[in-house]
N, C-alpha and C. Protein backbone atom coordinates (compact mmCIF):
# COMPACT_ATOMS: atom_id res chain seq x y z
N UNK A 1 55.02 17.40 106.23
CA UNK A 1 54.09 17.38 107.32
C UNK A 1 54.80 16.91 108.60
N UNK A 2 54.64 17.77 109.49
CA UNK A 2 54.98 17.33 110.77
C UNK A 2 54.50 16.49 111.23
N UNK A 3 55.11 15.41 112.47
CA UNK A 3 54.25 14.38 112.80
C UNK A 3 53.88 15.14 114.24
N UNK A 4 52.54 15.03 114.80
CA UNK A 4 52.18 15.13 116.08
C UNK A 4 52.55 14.47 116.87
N UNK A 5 52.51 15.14 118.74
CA UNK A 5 53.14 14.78 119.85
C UNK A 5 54.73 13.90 119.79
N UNK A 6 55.43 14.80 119.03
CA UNK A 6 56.68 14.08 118.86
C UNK A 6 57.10 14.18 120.19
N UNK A 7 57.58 15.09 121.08
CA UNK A 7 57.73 15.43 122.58
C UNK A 7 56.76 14.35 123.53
N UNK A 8 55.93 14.05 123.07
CA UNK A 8 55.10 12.95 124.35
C UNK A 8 55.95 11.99 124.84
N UNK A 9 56.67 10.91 123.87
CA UNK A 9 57.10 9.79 124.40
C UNK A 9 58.50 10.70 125.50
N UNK A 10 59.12 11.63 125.32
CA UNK A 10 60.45 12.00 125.72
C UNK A 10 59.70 12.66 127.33
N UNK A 11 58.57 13.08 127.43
CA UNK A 11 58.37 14.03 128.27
C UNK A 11 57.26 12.77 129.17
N UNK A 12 56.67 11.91 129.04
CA UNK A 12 56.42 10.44 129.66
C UNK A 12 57.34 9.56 130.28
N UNK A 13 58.67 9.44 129.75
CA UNK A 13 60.04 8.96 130.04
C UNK A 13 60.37 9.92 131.28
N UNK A 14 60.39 11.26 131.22
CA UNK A 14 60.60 12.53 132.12
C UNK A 14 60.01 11.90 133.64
N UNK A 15 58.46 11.93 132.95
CA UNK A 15 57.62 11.82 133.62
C UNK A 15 57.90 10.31 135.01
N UNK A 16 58.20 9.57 134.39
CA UNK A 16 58.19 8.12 134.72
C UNK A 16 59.63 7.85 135.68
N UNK A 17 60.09 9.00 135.07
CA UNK A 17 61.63 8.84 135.63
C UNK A 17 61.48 9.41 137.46
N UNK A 18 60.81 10.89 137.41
CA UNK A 18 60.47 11.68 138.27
C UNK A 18 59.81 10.84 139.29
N UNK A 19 58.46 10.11 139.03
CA UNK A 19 58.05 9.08 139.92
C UNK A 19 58.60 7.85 140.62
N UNK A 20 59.29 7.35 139.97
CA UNK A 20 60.65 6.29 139.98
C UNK A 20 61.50 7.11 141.03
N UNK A 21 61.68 7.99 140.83
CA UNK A 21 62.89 8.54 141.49
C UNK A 21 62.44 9.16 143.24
N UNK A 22 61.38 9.53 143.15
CA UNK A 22 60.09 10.05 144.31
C UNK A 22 60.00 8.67 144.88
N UNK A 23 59.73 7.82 144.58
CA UNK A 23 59.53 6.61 145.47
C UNK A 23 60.51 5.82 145.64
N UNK A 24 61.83 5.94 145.11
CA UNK A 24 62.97 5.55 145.88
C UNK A 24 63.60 6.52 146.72
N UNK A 25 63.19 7.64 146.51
CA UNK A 25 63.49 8.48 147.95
C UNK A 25 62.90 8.39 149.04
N UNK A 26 61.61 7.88 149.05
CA UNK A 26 60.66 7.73 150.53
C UNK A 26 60.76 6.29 150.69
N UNK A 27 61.16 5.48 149.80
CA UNK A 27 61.71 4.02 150.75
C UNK A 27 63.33 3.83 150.83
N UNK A 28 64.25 4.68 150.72
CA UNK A 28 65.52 4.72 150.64
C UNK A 28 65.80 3.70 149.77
N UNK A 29 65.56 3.87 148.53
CA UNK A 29 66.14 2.84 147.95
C UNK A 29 65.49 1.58 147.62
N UNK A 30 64.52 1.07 148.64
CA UNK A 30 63.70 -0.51 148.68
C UNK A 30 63.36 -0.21 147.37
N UNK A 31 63.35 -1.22 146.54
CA UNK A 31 62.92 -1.50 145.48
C UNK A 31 61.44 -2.67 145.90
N UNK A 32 61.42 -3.49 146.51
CA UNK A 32 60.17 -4.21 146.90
C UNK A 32 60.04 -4.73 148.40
N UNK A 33 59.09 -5.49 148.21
CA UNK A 33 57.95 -5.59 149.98
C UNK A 33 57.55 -4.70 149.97
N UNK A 34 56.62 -4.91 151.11
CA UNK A 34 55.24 -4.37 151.40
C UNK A 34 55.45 -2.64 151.07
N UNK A 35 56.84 -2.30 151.87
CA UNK A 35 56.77 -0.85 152.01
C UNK A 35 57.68 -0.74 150.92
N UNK A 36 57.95 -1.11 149.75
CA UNK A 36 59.47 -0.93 148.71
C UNK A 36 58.56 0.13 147.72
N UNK A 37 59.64 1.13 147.09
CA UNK A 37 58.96 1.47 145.97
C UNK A 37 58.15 0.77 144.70
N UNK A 38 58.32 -0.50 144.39
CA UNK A 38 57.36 -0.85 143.19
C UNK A 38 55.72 -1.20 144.23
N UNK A 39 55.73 -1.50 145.19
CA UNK A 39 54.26 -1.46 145.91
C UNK A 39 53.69 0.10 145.67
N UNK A 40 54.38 0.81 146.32
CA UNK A 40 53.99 2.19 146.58
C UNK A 40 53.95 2.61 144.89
N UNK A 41 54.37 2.38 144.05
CA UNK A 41 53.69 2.41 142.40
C UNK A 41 53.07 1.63 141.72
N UNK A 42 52.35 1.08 142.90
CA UNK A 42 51.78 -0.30 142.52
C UNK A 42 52.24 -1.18 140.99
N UNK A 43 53.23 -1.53 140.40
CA UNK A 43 53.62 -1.79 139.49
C UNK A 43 55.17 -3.41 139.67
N UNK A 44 54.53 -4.58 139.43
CA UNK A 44 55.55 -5.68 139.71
C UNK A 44 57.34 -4.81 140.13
N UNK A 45 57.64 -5.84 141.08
CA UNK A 45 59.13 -5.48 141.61
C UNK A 45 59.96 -6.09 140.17
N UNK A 46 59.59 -6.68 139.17
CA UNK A 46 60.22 -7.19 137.87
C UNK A 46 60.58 -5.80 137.17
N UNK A 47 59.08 -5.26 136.92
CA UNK A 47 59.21 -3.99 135.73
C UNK A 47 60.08 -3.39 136.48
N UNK A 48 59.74 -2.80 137.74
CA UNK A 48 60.52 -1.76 138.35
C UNK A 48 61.71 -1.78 138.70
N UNK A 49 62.71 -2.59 138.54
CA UNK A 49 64.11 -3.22 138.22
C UNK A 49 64.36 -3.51 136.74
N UNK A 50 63.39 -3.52 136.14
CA UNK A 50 64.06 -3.25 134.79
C UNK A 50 64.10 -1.71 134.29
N UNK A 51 63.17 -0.93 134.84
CA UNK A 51 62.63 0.42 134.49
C UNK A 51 63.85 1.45 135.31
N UNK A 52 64.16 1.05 135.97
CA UNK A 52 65.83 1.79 136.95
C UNK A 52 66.82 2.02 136.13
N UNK A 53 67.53 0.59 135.41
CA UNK A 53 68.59 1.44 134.79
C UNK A 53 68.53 1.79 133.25
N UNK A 54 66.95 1.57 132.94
CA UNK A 54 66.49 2.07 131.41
C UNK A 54 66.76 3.16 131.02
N UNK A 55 66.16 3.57 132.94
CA UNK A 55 65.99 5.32 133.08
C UNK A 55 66.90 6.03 133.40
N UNK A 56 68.03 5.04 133.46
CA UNK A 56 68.76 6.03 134.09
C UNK A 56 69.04 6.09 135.39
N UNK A 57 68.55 5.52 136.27
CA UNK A 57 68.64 5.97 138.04
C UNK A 57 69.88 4.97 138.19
N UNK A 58 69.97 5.75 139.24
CA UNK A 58 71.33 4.93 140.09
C UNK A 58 70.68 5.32 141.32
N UNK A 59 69.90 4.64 141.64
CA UNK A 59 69.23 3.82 142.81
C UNK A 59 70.05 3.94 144.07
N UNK A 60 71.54 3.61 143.94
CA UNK A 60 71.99 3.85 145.60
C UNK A 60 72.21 5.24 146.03
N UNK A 61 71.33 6.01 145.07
CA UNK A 61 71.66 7.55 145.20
C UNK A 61 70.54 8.14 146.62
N UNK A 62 69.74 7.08 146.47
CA UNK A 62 68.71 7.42 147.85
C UNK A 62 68.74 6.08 149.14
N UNK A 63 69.81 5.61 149.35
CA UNK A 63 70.27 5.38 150.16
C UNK A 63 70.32 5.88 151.25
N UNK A 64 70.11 5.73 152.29
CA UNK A 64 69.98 6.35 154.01
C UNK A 64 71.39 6.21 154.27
N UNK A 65 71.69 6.74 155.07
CA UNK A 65 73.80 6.65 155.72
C UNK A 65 72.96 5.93 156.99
């Protein structure tokens, strides 16, 4: 027997990554304050520094010159 939604947790991770990655592009990078990406995902500046290099991001990739 197959187990159901085996693909959910991998395609949520996808998911989570994509948003993570969207809101360090529109704050260059800020990770917190008022205007940082974990506000704008409403989600603690803690998780969202742990959730960066879980996922994978390399964060100074949306950096402004």
């Amino acid at each position: 027997m197959e187990p159901e939604n085996v693909g959910e947790p991998r395609a949520r991770r996808a998911q989570e990554k994509c948003m993570i990655e969207a809101a360090l592009r529109e704050t260059c990078e800020r990770v917190f304050g008022p205007s940082g990406a974990a506000a704008n995902l409403g989600i603690p500046r803690s998780t969202l520094e742990w959730r960066i290099p879980s996922l994978r991001i390399d964060k100074n990739r949306y950096k402004s010159d």
